[in-house]
C-alpha atoms as a PDB file:
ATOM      1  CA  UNK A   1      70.978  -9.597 -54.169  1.00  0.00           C
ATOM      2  CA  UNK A   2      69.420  -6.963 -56.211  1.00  0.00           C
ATOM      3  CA  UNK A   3      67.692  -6.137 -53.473  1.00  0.00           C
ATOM      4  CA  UNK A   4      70.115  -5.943 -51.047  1.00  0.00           C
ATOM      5  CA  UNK A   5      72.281  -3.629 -53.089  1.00  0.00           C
ATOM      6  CA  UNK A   6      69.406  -1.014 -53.653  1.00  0.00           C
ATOM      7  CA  UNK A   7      68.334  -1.034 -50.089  1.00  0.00           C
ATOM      8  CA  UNK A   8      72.365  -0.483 -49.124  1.00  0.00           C
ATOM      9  CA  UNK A   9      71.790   2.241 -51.674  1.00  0.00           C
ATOM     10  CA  UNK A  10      69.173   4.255 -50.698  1.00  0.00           C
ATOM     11  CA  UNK A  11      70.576   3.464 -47.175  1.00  0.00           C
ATOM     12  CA  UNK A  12      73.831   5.536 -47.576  1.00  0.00           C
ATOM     13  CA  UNK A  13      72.578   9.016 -47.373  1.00  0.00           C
ATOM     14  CA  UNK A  14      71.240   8.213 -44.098  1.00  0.00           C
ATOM     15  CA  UNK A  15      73.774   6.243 -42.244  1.00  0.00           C
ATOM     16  CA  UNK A  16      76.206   9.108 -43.423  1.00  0.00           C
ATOM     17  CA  UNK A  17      74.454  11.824 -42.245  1.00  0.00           C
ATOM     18  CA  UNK A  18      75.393  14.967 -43.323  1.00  0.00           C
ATOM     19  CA  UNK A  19      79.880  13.643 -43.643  1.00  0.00           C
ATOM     20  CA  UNK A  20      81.730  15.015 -46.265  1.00  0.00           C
ATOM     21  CA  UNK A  21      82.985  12.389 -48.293  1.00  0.00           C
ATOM     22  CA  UNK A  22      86.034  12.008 -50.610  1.00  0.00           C
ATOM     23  CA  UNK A  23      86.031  12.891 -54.407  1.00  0.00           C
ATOM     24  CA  UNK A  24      84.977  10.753 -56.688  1.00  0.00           C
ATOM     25  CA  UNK A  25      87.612   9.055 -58.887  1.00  0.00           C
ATOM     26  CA  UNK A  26      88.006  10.147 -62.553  1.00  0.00           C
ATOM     27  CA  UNK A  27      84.780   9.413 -64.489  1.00  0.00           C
ATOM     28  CA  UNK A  28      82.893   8.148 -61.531  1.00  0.00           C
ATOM     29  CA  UNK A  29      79.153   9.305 -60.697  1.00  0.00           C
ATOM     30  CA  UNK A  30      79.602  10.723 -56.748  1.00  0.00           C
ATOM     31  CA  UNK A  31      78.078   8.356 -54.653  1.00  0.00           C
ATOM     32  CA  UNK A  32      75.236  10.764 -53.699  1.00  0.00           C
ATOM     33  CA  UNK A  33      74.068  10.955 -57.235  1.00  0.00           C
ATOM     34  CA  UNK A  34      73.951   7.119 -57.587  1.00  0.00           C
ATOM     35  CA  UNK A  35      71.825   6.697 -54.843  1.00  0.00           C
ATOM     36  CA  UNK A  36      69.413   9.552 -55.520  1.00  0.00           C
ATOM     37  CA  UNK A  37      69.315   7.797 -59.376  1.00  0.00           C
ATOM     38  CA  UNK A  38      68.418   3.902 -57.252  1.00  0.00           C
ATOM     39  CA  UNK A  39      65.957   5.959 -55.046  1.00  0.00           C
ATOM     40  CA  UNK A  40      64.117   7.575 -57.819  1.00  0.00           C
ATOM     41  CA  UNK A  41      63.969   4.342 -59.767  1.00  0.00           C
ATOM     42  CA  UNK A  42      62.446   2.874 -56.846  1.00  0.00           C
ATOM     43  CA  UNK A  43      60.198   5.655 -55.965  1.00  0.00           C
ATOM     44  CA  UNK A  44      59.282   5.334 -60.089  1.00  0.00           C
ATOM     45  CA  UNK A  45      58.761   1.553 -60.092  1.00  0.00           C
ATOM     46  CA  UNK A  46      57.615   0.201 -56.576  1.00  0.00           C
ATOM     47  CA  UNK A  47      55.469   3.578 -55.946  1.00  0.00           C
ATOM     48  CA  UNK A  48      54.373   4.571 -59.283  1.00  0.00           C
ATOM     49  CA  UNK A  49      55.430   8.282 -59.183  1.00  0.00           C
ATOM     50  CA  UNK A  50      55.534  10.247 -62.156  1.00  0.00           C
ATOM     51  CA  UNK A  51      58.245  12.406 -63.267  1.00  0.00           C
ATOM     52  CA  UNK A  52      56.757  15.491 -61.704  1.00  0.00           C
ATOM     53  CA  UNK A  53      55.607  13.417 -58.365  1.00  0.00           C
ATOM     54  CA  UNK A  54      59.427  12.549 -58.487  1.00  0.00           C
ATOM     55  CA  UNK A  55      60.098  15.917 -58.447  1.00  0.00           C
ATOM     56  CA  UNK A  56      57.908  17.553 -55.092  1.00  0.00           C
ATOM     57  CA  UNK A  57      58.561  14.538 -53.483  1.00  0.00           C
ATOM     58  CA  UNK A  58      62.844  15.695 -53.998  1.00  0.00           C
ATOM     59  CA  UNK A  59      61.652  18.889 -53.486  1.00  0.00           C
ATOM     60  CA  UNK A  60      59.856  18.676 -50.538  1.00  0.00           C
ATOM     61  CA  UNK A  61      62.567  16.424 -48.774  1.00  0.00           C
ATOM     62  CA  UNK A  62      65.029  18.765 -49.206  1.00  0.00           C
ATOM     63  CA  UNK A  63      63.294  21.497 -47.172  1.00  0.00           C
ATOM     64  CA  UNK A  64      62.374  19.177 -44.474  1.00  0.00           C
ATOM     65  CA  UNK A  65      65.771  17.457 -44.239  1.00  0.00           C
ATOM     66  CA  UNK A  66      67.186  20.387 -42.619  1.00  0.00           C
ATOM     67  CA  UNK A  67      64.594  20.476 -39.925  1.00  0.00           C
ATOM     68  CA  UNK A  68      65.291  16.825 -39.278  1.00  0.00           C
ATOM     69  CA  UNK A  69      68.798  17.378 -39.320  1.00  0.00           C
ATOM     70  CA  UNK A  70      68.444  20.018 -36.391  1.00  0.00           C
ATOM     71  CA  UNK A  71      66.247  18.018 -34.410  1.00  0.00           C
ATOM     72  CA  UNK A  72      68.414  14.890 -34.699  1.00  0.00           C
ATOM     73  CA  UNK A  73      71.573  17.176 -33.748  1.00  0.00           C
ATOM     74  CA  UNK A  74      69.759  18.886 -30.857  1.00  0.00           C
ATOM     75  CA  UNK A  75      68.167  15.222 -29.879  1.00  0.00           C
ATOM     76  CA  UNK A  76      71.760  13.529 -29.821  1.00  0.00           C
ATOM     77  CA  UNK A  77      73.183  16.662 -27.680  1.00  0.00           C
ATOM     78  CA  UNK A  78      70.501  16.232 -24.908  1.00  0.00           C
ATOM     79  CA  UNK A  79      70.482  12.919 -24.804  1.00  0.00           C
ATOM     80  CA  UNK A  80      74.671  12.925 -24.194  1.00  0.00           C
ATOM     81  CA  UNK A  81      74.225  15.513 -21.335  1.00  0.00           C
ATOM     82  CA  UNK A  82      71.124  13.319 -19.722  1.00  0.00           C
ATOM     83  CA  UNK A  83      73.612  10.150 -19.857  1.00  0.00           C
ATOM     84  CA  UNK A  84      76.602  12.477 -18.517  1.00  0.00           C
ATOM     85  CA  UNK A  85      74.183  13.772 -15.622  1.00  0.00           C
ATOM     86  CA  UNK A  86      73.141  10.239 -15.119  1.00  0.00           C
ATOM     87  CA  UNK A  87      75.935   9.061 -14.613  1.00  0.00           C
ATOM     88  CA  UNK A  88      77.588  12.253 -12.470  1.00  0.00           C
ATOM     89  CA  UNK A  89      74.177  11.280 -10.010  1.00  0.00           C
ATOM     90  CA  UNK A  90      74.277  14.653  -8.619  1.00  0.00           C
ATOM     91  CA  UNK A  91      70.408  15.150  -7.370  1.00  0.00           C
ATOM     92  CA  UNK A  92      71.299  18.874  -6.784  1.00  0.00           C
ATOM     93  CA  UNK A  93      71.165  18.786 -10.705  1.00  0.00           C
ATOM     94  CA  UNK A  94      67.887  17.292 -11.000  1.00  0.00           C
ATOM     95  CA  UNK A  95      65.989  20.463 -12.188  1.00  0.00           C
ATOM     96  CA  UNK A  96      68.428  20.781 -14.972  1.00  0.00           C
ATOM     97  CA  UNK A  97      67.662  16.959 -15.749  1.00  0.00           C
ATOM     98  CA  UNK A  98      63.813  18.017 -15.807  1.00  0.00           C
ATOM     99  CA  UNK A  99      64.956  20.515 -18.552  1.00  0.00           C
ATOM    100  CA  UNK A 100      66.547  18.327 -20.440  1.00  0.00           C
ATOM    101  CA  UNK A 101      63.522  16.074 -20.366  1.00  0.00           C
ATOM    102  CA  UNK A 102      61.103  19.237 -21.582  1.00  0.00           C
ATOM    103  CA  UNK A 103      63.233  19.816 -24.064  1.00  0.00           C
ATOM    104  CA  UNK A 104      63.508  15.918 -25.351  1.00  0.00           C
ATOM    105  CA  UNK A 105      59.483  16.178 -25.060  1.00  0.00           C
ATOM    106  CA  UNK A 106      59.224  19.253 -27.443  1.00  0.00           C
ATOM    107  CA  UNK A 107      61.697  17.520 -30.115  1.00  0.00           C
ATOM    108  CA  UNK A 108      58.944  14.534 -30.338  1.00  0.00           C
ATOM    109  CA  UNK A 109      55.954  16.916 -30.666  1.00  0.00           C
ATOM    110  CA  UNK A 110      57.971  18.856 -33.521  1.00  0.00           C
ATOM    111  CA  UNK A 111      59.111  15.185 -34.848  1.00  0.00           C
ATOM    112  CA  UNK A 112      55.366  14.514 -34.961  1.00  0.00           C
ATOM    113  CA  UNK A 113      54.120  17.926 -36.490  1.00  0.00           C
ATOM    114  CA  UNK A 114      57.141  17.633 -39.071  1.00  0.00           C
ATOM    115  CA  UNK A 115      55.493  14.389 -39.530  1.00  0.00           C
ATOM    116  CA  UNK A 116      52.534  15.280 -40.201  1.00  0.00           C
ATOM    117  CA  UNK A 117      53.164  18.418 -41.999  1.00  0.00           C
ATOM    118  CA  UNK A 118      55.029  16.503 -44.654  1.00  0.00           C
ATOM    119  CA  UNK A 119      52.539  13.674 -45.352  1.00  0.00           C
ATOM    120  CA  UNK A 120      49.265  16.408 -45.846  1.00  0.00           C
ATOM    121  CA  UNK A 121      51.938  17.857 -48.283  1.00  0.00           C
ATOM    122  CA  UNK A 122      52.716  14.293 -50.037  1.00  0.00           C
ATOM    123  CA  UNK A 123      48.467  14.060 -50.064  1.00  0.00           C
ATOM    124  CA  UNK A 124      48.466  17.104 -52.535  1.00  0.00           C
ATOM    125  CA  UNK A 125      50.134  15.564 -55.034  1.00  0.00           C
ATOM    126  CA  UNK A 126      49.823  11.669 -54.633  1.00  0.00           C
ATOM    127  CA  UNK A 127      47.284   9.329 -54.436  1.00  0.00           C
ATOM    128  CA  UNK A 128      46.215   7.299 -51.391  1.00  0.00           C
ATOM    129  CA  UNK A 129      47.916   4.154 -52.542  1.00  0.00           C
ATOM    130  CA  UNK A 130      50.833   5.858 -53.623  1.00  0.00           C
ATOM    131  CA  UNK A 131      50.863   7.434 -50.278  1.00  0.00           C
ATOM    132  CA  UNK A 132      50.618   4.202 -48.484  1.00  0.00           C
ATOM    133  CA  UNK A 133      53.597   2.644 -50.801  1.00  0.00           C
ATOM    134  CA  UNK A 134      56.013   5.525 -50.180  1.00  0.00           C
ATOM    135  CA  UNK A 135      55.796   5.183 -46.481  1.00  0.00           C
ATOM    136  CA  UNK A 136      56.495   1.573 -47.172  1.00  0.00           C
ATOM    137  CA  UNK A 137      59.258   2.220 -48.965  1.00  0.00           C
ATOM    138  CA  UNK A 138      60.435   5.404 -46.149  1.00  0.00           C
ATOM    139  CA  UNK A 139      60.069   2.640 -43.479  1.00  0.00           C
ATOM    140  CA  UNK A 140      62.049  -0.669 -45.090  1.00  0.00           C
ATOM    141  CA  UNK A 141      64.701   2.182 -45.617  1.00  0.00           C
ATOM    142  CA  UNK A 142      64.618   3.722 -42.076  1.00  0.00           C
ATOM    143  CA  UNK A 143      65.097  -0.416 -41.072  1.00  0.00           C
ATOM    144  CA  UNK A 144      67.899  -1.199 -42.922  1.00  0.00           C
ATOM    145  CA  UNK A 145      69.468   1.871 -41.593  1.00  0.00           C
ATOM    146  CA  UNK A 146      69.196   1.000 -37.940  1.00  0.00           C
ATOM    147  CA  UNK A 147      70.754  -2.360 -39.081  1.00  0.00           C
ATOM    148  CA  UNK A 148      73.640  -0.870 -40.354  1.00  0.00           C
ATOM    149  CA  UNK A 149      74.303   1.401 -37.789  1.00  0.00           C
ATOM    150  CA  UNK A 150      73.903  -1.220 -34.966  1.00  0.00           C
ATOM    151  CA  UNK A 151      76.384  -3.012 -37.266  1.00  0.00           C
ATOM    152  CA  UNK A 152      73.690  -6.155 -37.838  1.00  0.00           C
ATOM    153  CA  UNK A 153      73.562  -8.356 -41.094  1.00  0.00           C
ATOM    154  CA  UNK A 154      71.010  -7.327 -44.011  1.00  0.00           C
ATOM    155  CA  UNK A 155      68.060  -9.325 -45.178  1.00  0.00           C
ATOM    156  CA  UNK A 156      69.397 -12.761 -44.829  1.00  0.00           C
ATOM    157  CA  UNK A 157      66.893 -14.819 -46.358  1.00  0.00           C
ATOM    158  CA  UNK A 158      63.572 -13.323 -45.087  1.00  0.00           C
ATOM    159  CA  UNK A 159      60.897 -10.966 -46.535  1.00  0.00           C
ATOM    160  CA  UNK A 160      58.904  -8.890 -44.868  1.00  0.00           C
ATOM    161  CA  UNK A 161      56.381 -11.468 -43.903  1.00  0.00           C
ATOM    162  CA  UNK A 162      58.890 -13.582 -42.201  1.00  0.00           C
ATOM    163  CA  UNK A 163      58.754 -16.349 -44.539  1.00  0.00           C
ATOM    164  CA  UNK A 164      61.845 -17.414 -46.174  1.00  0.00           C
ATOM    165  CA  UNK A 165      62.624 -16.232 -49.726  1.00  0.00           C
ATOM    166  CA  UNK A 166      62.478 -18.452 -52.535  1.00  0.00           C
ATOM    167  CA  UNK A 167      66.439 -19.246 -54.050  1.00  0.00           C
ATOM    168  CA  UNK A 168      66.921 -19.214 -57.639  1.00  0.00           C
ATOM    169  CA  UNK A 169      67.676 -21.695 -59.092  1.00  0.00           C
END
């Protein structure tokens, strides 16, 4: 259950995107701040990140979040106009269509450089196994985010290794 919650948690920022989202009631920590508090306990405990790890690792999302955010926004545009042109069928349009798919191409390399850029980055400051851990931890939250957007059920019983979780008793 535990589980479930902090994966929902760190899941939230995600699935929302960049929405605005209503106040708070009185007294009540914003929603953001409650999952970046769950995420950096996790980070912390599951990863073994130190306070100042913590830190560049915050830091260093927050500068690449905005190039993600582009890419995702440009990404979602194309791939709208390359169903609408689909579905129009007009082959006189076909060398827009081929710029479309250029364009779709270049977001993947840049995807892959970001990529790439970001883990030599998370090298200088963490070790191998920490490394390895974190993009454990990046992909089980990247998972449970498709799930929610495609509306499916959480963990329902299974770990990671397929094998059904123990009930407490």
């Amino acid at each position: 259950m535990i589980r479930r919650l902090i994966m929902l948690a760190l899941a939230v920022p995600f699935a929302l995107g960049a929405q605005n989202l209503p106040a708070p009631a009185a007294g009540a920590r914003p929603l953001d701040e409650v999952v970046r508090a769950q995420l950096a306990r996790v980070l912390k405990n599951q990863v073994g990140l130190s306070d100042a790890q913590l830190q560049r690792v915050q830091e260093l999302n927050t500068r690449l979040d905005a190039q993600r955010r582009q890419m995702n926004q440009e990404e979602g545009r194309l791939r709208q106009a390359l169903r609408d042109e689909v579905t129009l069928g007009d082959s006189t349009r076909n060398p827009a269509v081929g710029d479309m798919l250029d364009r779709l191409m270049k977001i993947e390399r840049q995807r892959a450089e970001l990529f790439e850029q970001e883990h030599k980055e998370l090298g200088q400051f963490m070790t191998p196994m920490q490394h390895a851990k974190y993009l454990g931890v990046q992909e089980a939250v990247r998972r449970r985010v498709q799930q929610l957007l495609a509306g499916q059920p959480g963990d329902s019983g299974a770990t990671r290794r397929g094998m059904p979780r123990k009930r407490p008793e």
